[in-house]
C-alpha atoms as a PDB file:
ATOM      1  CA  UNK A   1     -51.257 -47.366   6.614  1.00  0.00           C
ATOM      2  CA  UNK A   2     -51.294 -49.551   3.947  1.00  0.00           C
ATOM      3  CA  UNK A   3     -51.200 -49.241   0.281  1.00  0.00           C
ATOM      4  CA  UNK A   4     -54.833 -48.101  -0.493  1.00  0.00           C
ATOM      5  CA  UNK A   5     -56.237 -48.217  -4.456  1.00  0.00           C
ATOM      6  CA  UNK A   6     -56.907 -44.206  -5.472  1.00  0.00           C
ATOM      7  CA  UNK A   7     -57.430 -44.973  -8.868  1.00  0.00           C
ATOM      8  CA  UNK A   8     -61.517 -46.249  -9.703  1.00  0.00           C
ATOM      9  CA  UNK A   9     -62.084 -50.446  -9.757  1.00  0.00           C
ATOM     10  CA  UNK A  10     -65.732 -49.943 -11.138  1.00  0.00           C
ATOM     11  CA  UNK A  11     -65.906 -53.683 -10.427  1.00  0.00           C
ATOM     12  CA  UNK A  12     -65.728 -53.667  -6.832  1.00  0.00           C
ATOM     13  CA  UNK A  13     -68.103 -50.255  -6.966  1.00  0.00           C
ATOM     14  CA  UNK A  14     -72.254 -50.077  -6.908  1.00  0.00           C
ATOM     15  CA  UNK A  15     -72.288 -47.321 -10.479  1.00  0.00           C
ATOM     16  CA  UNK A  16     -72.260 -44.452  -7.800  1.00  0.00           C
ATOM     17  CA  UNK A  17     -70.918 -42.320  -9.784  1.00  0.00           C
ATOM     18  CA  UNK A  18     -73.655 -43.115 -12.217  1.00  0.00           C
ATOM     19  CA  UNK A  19     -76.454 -42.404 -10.238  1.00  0.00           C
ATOM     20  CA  UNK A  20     -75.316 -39.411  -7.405  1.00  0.00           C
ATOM     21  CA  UNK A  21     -74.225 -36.860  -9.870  1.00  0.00           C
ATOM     22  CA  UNK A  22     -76.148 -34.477 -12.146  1.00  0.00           C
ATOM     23  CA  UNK A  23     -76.048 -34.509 -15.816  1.00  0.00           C
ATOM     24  CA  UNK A  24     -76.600 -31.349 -18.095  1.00  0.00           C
ATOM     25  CA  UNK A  25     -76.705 -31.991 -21.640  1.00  0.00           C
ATOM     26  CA  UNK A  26     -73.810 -30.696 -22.799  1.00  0.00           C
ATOM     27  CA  UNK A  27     -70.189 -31.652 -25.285  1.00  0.00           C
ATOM     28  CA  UNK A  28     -69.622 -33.683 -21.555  1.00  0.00           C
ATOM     29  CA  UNK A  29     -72.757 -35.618 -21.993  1.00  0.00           C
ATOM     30  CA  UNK A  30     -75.866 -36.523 -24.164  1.00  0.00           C
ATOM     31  CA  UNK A  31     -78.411 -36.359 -21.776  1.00  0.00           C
ATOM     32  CA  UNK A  32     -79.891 -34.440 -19.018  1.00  0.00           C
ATOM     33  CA  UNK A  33     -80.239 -36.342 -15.533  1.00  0.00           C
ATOM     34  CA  UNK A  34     -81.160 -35.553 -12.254  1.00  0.00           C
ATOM     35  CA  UNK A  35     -79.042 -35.898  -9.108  1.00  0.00           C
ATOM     36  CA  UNK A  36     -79.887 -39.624  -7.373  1.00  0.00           C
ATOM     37  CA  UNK A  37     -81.317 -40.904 -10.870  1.00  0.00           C
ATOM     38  CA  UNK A  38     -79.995 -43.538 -12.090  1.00  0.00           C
ATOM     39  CA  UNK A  39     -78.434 -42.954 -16.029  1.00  0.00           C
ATOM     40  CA  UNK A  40     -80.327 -45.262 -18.447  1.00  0.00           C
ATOM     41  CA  UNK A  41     -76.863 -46.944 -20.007  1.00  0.00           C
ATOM     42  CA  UNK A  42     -76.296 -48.486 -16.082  1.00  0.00           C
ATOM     43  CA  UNK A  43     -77.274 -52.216 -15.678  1.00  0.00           C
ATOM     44  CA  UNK A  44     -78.782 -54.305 -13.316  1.00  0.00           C
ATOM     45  CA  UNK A  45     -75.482 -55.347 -12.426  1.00  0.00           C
ATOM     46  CA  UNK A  46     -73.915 -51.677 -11.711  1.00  0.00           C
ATOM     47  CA  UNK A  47     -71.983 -51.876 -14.809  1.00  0.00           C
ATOM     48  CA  UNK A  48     -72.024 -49.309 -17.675  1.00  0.00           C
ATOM     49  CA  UNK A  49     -73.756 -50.610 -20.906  1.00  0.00           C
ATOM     50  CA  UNK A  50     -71.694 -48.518 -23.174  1.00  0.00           C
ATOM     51  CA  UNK A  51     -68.622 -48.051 -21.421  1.00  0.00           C
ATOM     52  CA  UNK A  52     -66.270 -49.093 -24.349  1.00  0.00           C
ATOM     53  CA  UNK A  53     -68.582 -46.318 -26.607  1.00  0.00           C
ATOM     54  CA  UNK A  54     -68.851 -43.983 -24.302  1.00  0.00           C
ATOM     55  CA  UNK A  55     -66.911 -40.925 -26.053  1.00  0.00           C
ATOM     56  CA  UNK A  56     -68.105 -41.891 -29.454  1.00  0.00           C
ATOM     57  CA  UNK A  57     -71.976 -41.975 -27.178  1.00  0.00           C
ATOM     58  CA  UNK A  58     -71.766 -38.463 -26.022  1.00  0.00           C
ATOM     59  CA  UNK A  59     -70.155 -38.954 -22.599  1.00  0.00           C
ATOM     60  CA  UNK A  60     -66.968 -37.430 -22.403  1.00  0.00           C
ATOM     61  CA  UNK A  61     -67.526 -36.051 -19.196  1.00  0.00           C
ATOM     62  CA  UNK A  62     -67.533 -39.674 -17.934  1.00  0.00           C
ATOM     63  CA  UNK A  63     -64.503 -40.502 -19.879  1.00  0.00           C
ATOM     64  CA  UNK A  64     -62.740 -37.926 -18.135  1.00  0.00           C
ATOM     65  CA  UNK A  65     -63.966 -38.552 -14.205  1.00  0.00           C
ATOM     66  CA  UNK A  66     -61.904 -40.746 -11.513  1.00  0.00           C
ATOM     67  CA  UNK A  67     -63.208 -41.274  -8.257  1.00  0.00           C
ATOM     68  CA  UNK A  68     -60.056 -41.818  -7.043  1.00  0.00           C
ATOM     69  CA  UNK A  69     -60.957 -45.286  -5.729  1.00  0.00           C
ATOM     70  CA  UNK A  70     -63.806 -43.536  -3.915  1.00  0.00           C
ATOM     71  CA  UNK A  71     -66.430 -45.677  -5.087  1.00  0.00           C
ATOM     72  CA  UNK A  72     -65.173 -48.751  -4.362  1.00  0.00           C
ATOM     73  CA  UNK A  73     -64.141 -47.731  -0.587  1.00  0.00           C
ATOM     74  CA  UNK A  74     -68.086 -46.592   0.205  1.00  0.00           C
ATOM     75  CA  UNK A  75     -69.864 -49.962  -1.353  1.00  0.00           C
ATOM     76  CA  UNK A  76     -66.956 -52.509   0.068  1.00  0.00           C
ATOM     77  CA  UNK A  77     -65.946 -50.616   3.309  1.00  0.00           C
ATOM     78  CA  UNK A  78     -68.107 -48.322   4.289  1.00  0.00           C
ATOM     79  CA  UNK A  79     -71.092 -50.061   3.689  1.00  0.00           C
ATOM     80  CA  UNK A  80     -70.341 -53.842   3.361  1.00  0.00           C
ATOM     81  CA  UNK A  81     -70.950 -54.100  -0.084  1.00  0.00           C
ATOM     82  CA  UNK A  82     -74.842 -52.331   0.131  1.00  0.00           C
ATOM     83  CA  UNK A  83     -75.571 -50.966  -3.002  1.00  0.00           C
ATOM     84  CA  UNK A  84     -77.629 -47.791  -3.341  1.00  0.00           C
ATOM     85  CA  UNK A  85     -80.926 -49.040  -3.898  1.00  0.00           C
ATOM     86  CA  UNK A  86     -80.990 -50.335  -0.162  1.00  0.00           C
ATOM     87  CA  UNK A  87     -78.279 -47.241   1.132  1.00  0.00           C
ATOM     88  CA  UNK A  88     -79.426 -44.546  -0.799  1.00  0.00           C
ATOM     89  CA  UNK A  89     -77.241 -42.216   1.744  1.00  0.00           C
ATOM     90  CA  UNK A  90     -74.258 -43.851  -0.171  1.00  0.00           C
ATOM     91  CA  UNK A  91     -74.625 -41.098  -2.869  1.00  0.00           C
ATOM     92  CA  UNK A  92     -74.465 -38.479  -0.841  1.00  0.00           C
ATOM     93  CA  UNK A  93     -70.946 -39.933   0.357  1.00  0.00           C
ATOM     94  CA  UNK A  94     -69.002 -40.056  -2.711  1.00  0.00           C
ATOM     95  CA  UNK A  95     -68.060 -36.552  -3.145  1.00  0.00           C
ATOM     96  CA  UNK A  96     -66.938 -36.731   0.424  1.00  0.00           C
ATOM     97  CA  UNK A  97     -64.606 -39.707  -0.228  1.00  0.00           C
ATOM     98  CA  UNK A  98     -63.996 -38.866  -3.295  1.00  0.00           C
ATOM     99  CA  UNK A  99     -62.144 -35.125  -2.042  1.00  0.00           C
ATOM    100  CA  UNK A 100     -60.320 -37.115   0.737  1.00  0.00           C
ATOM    101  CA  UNK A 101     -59.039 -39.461  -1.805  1.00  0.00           C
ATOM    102  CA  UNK A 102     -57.965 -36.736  -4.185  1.00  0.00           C
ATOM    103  CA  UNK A 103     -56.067 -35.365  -1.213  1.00  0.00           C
ATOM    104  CA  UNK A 104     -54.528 -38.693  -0.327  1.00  0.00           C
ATOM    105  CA  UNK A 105     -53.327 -39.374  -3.936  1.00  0.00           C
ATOM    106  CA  UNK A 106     -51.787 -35.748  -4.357  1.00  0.00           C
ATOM    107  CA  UNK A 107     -50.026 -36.575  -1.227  1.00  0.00           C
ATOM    108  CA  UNK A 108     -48.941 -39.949  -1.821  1.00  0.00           C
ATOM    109  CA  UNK A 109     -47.610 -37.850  -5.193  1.00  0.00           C
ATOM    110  CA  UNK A 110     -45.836 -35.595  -2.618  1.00  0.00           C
ATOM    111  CA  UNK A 111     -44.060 -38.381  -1.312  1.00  0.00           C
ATOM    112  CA  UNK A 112     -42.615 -39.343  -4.301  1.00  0.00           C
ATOM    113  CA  UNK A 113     -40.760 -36.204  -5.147  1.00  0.00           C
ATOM    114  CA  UNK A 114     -37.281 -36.280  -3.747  1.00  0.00           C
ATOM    115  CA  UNK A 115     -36.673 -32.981  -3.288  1.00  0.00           C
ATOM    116  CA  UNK A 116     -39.226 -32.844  -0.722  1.00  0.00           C
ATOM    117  CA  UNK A 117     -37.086 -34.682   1.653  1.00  0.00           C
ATOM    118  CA  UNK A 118     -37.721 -32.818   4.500  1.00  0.00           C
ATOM    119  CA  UNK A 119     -41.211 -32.140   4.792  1.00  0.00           C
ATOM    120  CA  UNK A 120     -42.095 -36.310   4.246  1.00  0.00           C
ATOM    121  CA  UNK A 121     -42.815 -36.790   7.842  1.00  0.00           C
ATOM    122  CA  UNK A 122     -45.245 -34.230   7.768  1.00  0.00           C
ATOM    123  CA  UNK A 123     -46.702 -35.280   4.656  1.00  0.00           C
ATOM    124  CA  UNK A 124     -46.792 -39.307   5.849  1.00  0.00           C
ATOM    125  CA  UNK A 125     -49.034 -37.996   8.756  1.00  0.00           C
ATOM    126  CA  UNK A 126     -51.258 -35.883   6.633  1.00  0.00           C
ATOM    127  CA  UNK A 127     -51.956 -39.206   4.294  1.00  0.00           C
ATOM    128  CA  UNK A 128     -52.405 -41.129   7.550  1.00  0.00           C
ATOM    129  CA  UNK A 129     -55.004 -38.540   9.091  1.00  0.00           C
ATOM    130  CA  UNK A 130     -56.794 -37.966   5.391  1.00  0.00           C
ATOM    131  CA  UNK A 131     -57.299 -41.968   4.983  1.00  0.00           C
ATOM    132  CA  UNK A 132     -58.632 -42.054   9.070  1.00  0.00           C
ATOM    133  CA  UNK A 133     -61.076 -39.754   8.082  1.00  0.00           C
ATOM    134  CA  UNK A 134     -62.214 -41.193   4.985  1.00  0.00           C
ATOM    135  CA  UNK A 135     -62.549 -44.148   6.613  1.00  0.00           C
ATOM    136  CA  UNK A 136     -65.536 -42.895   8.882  1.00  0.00           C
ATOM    137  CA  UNK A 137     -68.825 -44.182   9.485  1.00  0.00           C
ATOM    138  CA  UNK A 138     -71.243 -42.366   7.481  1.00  0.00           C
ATOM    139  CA  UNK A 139     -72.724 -39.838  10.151  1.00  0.00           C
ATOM    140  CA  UNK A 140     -69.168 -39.038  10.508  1.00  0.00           C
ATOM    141  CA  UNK A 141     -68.871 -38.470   6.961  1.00  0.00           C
ATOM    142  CA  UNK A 142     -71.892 -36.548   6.619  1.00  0.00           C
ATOM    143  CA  UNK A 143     -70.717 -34.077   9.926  1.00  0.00           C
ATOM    144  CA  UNK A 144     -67.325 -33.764   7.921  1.00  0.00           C
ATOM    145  CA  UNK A 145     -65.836 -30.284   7.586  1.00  0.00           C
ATOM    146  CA  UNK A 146     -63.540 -31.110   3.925  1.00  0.00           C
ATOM    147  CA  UNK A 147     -62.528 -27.891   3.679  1.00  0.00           C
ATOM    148  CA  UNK A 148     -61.324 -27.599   6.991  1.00  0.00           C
ATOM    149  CA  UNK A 149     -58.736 -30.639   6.348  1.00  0.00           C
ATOM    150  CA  UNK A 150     -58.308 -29.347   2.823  1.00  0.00           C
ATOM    151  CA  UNK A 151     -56.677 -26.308   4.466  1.00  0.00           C
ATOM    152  CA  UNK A 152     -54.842 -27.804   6.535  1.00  0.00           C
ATOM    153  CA  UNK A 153     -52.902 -30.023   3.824  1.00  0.00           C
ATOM    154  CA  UNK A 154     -52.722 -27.733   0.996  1.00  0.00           C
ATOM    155  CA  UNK A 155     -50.247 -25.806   2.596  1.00  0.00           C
ATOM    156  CA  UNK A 156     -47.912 -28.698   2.827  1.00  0.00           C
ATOM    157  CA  UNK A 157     -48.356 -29.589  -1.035  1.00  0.00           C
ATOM    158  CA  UNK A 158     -47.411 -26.160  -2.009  1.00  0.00           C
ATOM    159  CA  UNK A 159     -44.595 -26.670  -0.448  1.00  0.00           C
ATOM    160  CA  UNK A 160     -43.747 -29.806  -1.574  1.00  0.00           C
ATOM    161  CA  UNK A 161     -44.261 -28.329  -4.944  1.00  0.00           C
ATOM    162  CA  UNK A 162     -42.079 -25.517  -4.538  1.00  0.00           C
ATOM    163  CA  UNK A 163     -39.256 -27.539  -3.497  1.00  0.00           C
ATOM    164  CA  UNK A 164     -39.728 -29.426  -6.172  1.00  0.00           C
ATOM    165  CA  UNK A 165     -39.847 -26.171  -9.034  1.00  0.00           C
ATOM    166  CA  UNK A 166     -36.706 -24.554  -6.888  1.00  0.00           C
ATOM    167  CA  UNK A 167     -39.013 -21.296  -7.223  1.00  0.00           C
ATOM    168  CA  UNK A 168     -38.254 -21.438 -10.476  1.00  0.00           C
ATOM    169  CA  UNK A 169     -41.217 -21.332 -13.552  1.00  0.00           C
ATOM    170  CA  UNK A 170     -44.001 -17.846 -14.363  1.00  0.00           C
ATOM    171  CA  UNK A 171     -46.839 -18.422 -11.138  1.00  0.00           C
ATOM    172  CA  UNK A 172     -50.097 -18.654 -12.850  1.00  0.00           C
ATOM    173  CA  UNK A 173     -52.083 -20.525  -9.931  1.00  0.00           C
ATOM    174  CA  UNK A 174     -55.658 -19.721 -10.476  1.00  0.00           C
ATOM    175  CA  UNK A 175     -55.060 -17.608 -13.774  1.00  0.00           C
ATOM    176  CA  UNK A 176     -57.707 -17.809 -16.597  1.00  0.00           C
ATOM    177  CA  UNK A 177     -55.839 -19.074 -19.794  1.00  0.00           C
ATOM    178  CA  UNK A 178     -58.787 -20.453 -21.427  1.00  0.00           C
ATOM    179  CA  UNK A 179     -57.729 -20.158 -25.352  1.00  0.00           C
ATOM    180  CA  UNK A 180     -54.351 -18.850 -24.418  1.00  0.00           C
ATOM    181  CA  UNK A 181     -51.612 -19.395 -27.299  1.00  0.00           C
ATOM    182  CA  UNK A 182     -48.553 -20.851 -25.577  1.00  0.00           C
ATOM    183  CA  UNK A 183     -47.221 -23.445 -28.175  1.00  0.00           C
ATOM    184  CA  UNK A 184     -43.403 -23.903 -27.408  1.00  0.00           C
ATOM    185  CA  UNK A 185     -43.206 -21.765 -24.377  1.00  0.00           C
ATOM    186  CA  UNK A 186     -40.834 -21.947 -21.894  1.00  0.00           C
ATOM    187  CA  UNK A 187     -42.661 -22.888 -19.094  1.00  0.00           C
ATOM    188  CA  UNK A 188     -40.269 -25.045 -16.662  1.00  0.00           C
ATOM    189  CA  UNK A 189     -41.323 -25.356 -13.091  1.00  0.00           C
ATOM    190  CA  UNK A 190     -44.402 -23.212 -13.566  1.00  0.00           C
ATOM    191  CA  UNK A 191     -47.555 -23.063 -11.193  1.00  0.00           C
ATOM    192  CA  UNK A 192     -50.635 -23.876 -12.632  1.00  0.00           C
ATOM    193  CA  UNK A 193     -52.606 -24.669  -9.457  1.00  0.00           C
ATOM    194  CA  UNK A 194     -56.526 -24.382 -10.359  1.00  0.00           C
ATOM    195  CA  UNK A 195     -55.598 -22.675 -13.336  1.00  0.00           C
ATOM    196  CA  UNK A 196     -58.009 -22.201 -16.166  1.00  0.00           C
ATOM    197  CA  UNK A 197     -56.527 -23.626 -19.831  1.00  0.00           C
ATOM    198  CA  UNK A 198     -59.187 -24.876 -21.767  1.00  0.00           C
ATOM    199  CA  UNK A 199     -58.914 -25.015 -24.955  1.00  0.00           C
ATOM    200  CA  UNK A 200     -55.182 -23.855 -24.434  1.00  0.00           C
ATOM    201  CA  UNK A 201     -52.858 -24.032 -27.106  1.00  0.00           C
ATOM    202  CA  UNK A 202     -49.507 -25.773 -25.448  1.00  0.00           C
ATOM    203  CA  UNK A 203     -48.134 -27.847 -28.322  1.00  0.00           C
ATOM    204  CA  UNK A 204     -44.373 -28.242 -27.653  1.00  0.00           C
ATOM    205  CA  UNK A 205     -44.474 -26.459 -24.510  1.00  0.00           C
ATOM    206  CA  UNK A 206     -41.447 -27.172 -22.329  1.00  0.00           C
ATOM    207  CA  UNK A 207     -43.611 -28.288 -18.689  1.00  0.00           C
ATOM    208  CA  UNK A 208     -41.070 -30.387 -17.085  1.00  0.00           C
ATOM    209  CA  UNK A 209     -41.595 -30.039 -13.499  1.00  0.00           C
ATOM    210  CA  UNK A 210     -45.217 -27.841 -13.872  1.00  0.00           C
ATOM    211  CA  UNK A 211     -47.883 -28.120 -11.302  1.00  0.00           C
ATOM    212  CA  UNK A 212     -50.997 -28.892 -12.487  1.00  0.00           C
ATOM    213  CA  UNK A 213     -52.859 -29.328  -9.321  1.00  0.00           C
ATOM    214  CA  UNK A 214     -56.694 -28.875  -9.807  1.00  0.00           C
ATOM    215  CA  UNK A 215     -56.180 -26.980 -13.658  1.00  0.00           C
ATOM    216  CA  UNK A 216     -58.775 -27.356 -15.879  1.00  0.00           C
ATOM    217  CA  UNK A 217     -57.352 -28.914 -18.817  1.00  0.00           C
ATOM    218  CA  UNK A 218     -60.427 -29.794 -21.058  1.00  0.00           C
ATOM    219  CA  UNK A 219     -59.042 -29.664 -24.358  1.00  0.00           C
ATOM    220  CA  UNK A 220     -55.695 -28.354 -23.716  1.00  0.00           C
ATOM    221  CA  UNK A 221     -53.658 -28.949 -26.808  1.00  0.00           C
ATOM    222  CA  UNK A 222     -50.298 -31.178 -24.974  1.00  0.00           C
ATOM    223  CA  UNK A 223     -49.273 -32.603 -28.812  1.00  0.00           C
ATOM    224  CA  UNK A 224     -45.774 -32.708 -28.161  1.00  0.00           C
ATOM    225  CA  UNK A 225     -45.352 -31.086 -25.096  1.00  0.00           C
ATOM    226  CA  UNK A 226     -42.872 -32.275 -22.743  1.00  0.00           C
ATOM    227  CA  UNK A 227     -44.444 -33.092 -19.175  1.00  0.00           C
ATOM    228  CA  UNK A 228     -41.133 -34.931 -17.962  1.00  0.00           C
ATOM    229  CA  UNK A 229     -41.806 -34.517 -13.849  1.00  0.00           C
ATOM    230  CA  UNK A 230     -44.609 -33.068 -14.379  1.00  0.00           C
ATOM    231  CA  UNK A 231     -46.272 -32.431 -10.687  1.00  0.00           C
ATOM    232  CA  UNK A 232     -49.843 -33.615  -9.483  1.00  0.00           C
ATOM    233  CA  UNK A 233     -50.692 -34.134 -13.251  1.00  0.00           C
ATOM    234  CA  UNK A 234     -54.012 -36.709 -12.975  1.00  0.00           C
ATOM    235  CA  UNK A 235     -54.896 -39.514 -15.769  1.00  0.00           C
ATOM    236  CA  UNK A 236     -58.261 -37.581 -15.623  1.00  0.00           C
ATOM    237  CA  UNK A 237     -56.558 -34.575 -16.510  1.00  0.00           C
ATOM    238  CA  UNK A 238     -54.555 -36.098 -19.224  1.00  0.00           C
ATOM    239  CA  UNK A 239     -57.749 -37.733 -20.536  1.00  0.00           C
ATOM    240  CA  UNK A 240     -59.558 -34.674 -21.081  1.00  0.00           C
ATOM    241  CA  UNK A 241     -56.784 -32.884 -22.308  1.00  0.00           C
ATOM    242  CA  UNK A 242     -55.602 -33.372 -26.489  1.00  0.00           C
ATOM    243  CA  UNK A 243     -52.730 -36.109 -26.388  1.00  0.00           C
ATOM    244  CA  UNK A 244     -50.545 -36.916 -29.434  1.00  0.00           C
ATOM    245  CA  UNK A 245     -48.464 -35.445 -32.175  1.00  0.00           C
ATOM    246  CA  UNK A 246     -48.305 -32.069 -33.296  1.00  0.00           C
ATOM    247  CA  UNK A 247     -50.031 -30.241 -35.514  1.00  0.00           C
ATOM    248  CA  UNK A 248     -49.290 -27.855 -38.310  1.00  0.00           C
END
């Protein structure tokens, strides 16, 4: 397989993401919409009219979403560059494409940590099979099982992972630490796999080598934090978490 893009190129894309989804007035976004309406700020041309004013507009929530290159793959590959005026069964793709390329850019992640040495074979053929599959016609698409494959690869990032921690770090996959004070903890090699920390206070936290696989980190305070080999950490992630100095 070749190197594939898992990181959005709205310019190559048909503003899927802007017209599939739901919106629900919230602090993520200023309106309500309905799933397969289009939002008012998209153009004629697919393009976002405020996407340079987006945050200070309301729409953090779109600030914060990646598609993982999903987007692009449906309107150029799947589709030949349709757009979903005349494929409407586009939007139902994308969060189809969009799970298989979350899966193929934690495992292309995977790859890249050394002390996963020996399960790389494994982990080349899981990328292969995940990109096979997203690349599908859309009835296979639609008849797609995702959390079928999902189960079959998550086992292999965990232990990528835990290679990678040396079972070392507290395990608090899946814990709710919404509000939880943390600042400066020692926290090296820790699981937070589909953890729960928003609003999380982790200034100065010492994170080196921390999952954050699937962890809600929507306002997480990360001022000063150190995140050095940090594992399956996502620019989404990082965008809706609080990045910068330290407070008081």
């Amino acid at each position: 397989m070749g190197e594939r893009a898992l990181e959005a190129d709205c310019s190559q894309c048909a503003g899927l993401c802007c017209v599939g989804p739901a919106f629900a007035k919230s602090s993520d976004f200023a309106i309500d919409k309905p799933a397969g309406k289009a939002c008012p700020n998209l153009g004629g041309d697919f393009r976002c009219g405020i996407h340079d004013r987006l945050e200070a507009r309301g729409f953090h929530g779109c600030v914060v979403f990646d598609c993982f290159g999903a987007g692009q793959r449906i309107t150029v590959e799947t589709f030949g560059r349709a757009d979903w005026h005349t494929a409407p069964q586009m939007l139902g793709l994308l969060p189809v494409v969009r799970q298989l390329h979350e899966l193929m850019w934690l495992l292309t992640e995977a790859l890249k940590i050394e002390e996963a040495d020996r399960v790389r074979p494994k982990l080349r053929d899981a990328l292969a099979e995940t990109d096979r599959l997203a690349g599908g016609t859309p009835d296979e698409l639609r008849a797609l099982d995702v959390d079928s494959h999902r189960r079959k690869v998550n086992p292999l990032l965990r232990k990528a992972s835990r290679l990678a921690r040396g079972g070392r770090g507290p395990d608090h996959t899946g814990a709710n630490l919404i509000g939880r004070r943390l600042r400066g903890a020692d926290l090296r090699g820790a699981s937070f796999r589909g953890a729960l920390l928003i609003g999380a206070d982790l200034r100065d936290a010492d994170l080196r080598r921390a999952d954050f696989t699937g962890a809600d980190l929507r306002g997480t305070d990360l001022r000063g934090a150190d995140l050095t080999g940090a594992l399956f950490l996502t620019k989404s992630q990082l965008r809706a978490a609080v990045i910068g100095t330290p407070g008081p």
